[in-house]
Protein backbone atom coordinates (compact mmCIF):
# COMPACT_ATOMS: atom_id res chain seq x y z
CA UNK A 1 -78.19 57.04 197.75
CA UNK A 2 -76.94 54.52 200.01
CA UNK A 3 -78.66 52.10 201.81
CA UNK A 4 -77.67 51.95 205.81
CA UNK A 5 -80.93 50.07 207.15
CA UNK A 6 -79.33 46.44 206.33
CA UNK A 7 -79.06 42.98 208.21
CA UNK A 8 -75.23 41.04 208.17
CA UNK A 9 -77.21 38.58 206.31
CA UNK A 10 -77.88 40.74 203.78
CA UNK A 11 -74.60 42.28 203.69
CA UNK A 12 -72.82 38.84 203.31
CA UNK A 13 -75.43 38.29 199.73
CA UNK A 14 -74.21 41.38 198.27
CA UNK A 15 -70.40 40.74 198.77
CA UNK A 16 -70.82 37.30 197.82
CA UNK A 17 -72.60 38.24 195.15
CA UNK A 18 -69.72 40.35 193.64
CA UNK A 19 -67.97 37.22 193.74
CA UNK A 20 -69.31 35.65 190.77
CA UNK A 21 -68.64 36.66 186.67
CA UNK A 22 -70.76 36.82 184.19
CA UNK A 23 -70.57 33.51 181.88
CA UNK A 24 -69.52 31.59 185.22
CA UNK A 25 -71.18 28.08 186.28
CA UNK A 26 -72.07 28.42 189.74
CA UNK A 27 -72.67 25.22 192.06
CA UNK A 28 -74.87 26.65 194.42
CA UNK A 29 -77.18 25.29 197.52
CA UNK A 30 -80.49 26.64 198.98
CA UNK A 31 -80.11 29.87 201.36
CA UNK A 32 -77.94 33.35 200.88
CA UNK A 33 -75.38 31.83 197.92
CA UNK A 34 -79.14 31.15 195.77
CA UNK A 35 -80.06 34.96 196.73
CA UNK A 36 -76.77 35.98 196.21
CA UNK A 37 -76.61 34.22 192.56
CA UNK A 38 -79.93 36.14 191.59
CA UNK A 39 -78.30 39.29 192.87
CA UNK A 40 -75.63 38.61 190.38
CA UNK A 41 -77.91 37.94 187.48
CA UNK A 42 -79.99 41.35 187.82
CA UNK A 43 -76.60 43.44 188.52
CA UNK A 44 -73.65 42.26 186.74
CA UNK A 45 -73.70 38.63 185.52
CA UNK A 46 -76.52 38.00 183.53
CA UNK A 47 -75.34 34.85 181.69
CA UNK A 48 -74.13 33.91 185.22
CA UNK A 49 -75.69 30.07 185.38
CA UNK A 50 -76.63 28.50 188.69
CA UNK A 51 -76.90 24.67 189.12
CA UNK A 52 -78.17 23.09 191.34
CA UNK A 53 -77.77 19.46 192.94
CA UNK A 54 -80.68 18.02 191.96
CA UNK A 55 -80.15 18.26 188.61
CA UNK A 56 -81.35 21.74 187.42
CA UNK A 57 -78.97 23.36 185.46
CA UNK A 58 -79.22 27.37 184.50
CA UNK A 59 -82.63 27.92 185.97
CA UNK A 60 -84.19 31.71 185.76
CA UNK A 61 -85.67 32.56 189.24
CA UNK A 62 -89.12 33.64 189.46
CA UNK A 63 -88.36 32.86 193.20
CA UNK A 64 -86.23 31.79 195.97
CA UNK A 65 -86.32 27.81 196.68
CA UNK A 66 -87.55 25.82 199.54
CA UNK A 67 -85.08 23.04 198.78
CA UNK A 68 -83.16 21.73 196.21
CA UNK A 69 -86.05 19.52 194.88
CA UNK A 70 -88.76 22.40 194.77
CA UNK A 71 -90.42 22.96 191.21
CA UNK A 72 -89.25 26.56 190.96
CA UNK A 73 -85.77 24.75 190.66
CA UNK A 74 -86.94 24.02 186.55
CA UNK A 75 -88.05 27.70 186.00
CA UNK A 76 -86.59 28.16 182.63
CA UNK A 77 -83.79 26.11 183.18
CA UNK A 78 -81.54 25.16 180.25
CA UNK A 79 -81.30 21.34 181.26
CA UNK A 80 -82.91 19.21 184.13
CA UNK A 81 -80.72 16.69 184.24
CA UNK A 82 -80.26 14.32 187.83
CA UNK A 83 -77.84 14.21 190.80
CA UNK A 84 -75.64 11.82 189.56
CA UNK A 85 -75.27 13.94 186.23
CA UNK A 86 -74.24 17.46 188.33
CA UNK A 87 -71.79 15.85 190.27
CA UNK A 88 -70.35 13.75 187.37
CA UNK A 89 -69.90 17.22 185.39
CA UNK A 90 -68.64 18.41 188.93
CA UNK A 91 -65.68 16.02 189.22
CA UNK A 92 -64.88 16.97 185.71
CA UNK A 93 -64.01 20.37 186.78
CA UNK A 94 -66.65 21.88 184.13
CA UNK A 95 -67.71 24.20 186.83
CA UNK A 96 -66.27 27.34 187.86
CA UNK A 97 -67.32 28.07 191.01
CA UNK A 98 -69.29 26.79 194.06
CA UNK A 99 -70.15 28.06 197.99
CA UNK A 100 -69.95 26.45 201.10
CA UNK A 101 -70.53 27.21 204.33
CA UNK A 102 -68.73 25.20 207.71
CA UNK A 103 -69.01 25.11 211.16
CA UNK A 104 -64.74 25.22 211.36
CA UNK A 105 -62.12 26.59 208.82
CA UNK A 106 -58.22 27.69 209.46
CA UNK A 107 -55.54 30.01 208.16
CA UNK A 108 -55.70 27.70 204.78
CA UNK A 109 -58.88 27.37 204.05
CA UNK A 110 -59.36 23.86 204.98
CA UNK A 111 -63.25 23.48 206.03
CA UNK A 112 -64.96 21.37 209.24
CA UNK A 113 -68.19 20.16 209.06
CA UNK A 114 -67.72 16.38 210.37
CA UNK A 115 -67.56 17.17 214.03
CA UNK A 116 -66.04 19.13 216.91
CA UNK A 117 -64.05 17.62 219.21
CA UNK A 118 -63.63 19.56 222.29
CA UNK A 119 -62.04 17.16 224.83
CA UNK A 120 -62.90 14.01 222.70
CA UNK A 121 -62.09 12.89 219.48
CA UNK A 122 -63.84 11.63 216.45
CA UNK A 123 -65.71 8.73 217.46
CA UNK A 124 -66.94 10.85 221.06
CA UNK A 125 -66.73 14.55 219.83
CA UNK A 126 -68.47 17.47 221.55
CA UNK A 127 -70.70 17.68 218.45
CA UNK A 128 -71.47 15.49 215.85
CA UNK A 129 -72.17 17.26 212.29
CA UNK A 130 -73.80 16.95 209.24
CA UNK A 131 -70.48 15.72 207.18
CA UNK A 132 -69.66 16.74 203.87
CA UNK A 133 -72.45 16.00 201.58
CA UNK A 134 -71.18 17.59 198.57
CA UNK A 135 -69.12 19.51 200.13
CA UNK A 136 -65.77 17.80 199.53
CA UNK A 137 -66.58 17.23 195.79
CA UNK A 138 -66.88 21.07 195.30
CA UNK A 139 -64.23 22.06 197.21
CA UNK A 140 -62.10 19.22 195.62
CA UNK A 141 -63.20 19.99 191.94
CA UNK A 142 -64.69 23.08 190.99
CA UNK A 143 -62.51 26.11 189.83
CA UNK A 144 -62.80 27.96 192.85
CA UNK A 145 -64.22 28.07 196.25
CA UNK A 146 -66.27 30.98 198.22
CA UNK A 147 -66.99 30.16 201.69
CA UNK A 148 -69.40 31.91 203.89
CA UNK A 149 -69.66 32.03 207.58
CA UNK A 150 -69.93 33.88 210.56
CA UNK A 151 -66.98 35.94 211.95
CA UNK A 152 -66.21 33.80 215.31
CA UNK A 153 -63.08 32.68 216.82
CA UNK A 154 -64.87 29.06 217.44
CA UNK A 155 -65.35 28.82 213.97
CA UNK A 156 -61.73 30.79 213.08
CA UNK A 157 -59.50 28.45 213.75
CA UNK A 158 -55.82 27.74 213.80
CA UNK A 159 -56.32 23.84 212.86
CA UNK A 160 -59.76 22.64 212.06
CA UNK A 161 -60.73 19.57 214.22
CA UNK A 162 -61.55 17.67 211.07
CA UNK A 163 -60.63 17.61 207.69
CA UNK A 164 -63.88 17.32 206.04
CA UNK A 165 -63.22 19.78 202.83
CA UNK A 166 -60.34 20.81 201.81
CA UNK A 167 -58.60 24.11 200.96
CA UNK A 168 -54.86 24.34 200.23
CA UNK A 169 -53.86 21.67 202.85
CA UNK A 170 -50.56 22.62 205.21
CA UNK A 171 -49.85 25.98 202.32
CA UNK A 172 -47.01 24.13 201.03
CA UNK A 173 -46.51 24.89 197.15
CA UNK A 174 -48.24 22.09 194.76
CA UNK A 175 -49.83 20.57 197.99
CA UNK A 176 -53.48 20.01 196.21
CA UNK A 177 -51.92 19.02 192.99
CA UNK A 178 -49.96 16.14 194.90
CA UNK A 179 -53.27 15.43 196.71
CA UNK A 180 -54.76 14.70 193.43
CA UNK A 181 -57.31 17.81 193.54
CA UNK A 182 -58.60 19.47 190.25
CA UNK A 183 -59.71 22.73 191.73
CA UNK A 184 -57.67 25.66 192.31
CA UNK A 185 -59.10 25.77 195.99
CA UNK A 186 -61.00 28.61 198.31
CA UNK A 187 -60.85 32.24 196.45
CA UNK A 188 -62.58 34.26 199.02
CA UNK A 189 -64.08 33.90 202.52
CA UNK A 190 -67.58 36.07 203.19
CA UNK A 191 -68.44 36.62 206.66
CA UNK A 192 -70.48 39.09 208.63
CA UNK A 193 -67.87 41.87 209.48
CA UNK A 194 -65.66 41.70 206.66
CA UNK A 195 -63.97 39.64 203.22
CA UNK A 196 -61.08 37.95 203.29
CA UNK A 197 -59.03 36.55 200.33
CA UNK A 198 -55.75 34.10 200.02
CA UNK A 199 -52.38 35.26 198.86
CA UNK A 200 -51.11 33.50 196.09
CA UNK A 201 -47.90 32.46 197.24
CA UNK A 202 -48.07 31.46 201.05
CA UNK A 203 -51.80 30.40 200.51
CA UNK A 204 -52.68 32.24 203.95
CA UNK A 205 -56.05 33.72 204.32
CA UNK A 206 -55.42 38.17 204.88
CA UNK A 207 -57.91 40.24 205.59
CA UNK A 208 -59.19 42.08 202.26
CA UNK A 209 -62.08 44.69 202.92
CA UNK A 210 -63.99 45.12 206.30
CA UNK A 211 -67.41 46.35 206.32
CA UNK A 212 -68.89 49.74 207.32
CA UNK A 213 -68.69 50.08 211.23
CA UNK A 214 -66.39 47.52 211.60
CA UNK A 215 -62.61 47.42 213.22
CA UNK A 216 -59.73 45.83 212.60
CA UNK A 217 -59.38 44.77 216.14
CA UNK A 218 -62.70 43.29 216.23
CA UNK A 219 -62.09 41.09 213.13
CA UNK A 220 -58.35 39.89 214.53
CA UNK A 221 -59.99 38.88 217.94
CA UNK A 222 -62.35 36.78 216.26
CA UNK A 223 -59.82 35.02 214.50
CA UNK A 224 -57.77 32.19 216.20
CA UNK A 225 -54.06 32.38 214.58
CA UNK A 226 -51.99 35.63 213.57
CA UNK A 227 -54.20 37.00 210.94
CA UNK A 228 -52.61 39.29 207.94
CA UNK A 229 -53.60 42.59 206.92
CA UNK A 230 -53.79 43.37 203.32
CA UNK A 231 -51.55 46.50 202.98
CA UNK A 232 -54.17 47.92 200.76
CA UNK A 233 -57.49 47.21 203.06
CA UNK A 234 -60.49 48.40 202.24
CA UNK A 235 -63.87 49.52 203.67
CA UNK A 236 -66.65 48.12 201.75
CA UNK A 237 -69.26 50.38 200.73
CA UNK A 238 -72.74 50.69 201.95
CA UNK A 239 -75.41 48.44 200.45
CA UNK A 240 -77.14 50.55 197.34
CA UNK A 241 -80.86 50.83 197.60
CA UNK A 242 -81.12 49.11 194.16
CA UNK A 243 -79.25 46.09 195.81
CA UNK A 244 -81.28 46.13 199.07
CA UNK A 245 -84.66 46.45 197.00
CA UNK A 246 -83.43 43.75 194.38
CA UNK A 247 -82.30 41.25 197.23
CA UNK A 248 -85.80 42.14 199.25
CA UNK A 249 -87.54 41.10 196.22
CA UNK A 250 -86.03 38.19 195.47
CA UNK A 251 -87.21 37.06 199.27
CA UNK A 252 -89.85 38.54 199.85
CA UNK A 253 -91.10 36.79 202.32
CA UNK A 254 -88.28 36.41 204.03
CA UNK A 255 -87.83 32.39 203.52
CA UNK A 256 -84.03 32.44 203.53
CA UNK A 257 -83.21 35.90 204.72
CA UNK A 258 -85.16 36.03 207.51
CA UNK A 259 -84.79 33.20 209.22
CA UNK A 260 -87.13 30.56 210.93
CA UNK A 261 -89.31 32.75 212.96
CA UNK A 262 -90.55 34.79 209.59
CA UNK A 263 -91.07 31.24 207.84
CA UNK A 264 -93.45 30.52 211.11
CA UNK A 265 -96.14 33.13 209.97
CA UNK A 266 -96.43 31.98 206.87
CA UNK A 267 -100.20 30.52 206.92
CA UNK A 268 -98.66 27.93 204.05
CA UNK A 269 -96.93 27.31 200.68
CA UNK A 270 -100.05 29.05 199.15
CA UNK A 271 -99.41 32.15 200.79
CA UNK A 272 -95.35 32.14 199.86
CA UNK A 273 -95.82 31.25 196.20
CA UNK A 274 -98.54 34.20 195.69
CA UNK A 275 -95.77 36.68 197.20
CA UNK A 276 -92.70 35.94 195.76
CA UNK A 277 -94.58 35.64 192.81
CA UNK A 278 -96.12 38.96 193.01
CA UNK A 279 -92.70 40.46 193.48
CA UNK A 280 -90.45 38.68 191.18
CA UNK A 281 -90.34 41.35 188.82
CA UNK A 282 -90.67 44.66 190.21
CA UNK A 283 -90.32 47.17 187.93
CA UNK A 284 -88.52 49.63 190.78
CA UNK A 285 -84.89 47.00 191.08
């Protein structure tokens, strides 16, 4: 049985999800890549380990995270190391894959999230953003990259604004081996209408897979340059119930799926720990 009662949020977890292989080191952050990473673990990728930037390396989830920093970061982790540890390992290229999310990214897979410039520029830009954070070191270094992001044509773009991380550069062969970068660069792009992937040649994003309900005119519209169609598209498949109820449990209480408003009523941390904990194991996923 299908599942067909399902948010985009959810639906982006699940296909990001499939993403990741069992035995892989995952660089992941707080929100839908952590669900998505459990989601891996129970399906297919149970050595699959996820570290974290504060140091935790291969943690077990009993539950989903408030930040990178919370104590259910250590539960059962094989090493707690520190910040300046993960991103030394990072740099190394020892791990395989990591996911970002940006407010800008274009036909290459170059990522924005320093600032958009409307009419100005840099130093007076429409909108000043958070920068890269780590986001430049994983996209520079780790063995591949899976972006997520919504499907809009502000954030589709034929040139990003600014370079903050990037993804194969202007396409041309050998371009991120001249710039010096380790990684092979973005893999696959999750969104909330469909998956896209890169050809291997031209290093141009194509359109892979849409999702149930979806069309093909919708997704080009939303995308600001001459987008490619794989010759072999696919639709994806509705969420299973074992992946709705095994995502549902791993946030209960709605902390990343949900959004703030669900995070509001909350009466406090108490509350959140005894539910996630109560439903970290259910016996029905």
């Amino acid at each position: 049985m299908d599942g067909r009662n399902y948010t985009p949020a959810e639906m982006m977890a699940i296909m990001t999800c499939k993403e990741f292989k069992d035995w892989e080191n995952v660089f992941v952050g707080i929100g839908i890549p952590l669900v998505a990473g459990i989601l891996a673990k129970r399906f297919h990728a149970p050595h699959l380990s996820l570290v974290y930037e504060s140091g935790s390396i291969g943690p077990e989830k009993m539950r989903v995270d408030f930040n990178v920093g919370d104590s259910s970061a250590a539960d059962y982790a094989l090493s707690l190391s520190s910040e300046w540890h993960v991103f030394g390992d990072l740099q190394c290229g020892f791990y395989d894959v990591g996911v970002l999310g940006a407010a800008q990214i274009d036909r290459y897979g170059n990522l924005n999230t320093t600032a958009i410039f409307g009419e100005g520029d840099y130093y007076k830009p429409k909108v000043r953003l958070p920068g890269s954070g780590g986001g430049n070191d994983i996209g520079s270094s780790v063995g591949r990259v899976v972006v997520m992001m919504k499907l809009e044509r502000h954030r589709f773009v034929e040139k990003v604004d600014y370079l903050t991380t990037p993804g194969f550069l202007d396409g041309t062969p050998g371009a991120r081996e001249r710039a010096g970068l380790l990684g092979d660069g973005p893999s696959a792009v999750v969104t909330d209408k469909a998956l896209f992937y890169f050809d291997s040649e031209t290093r141009e994003m194509y359109l892979d897979t849409i999702y149930p309900g979806v069309k093909i005119d919708d997704v080009k519209a939303s995308v600001g340059w001459d987008l490619k169609i794989s010759k072999d598209l696919k639709t994806a498949p509705f969420p299973t119930e074992a992946e709705l109820n095994a995502l549902r449990t791993a946030d209960p209480a709605n902390l990343i799926m949900g959004g703030a408003r669900e995070r509001d009523n909350l009466s406090g941390i108490d509350e959140y720990v005894k539910i996630t904990l109560e439903n970290a194991y259910r016996k029905e996923i």
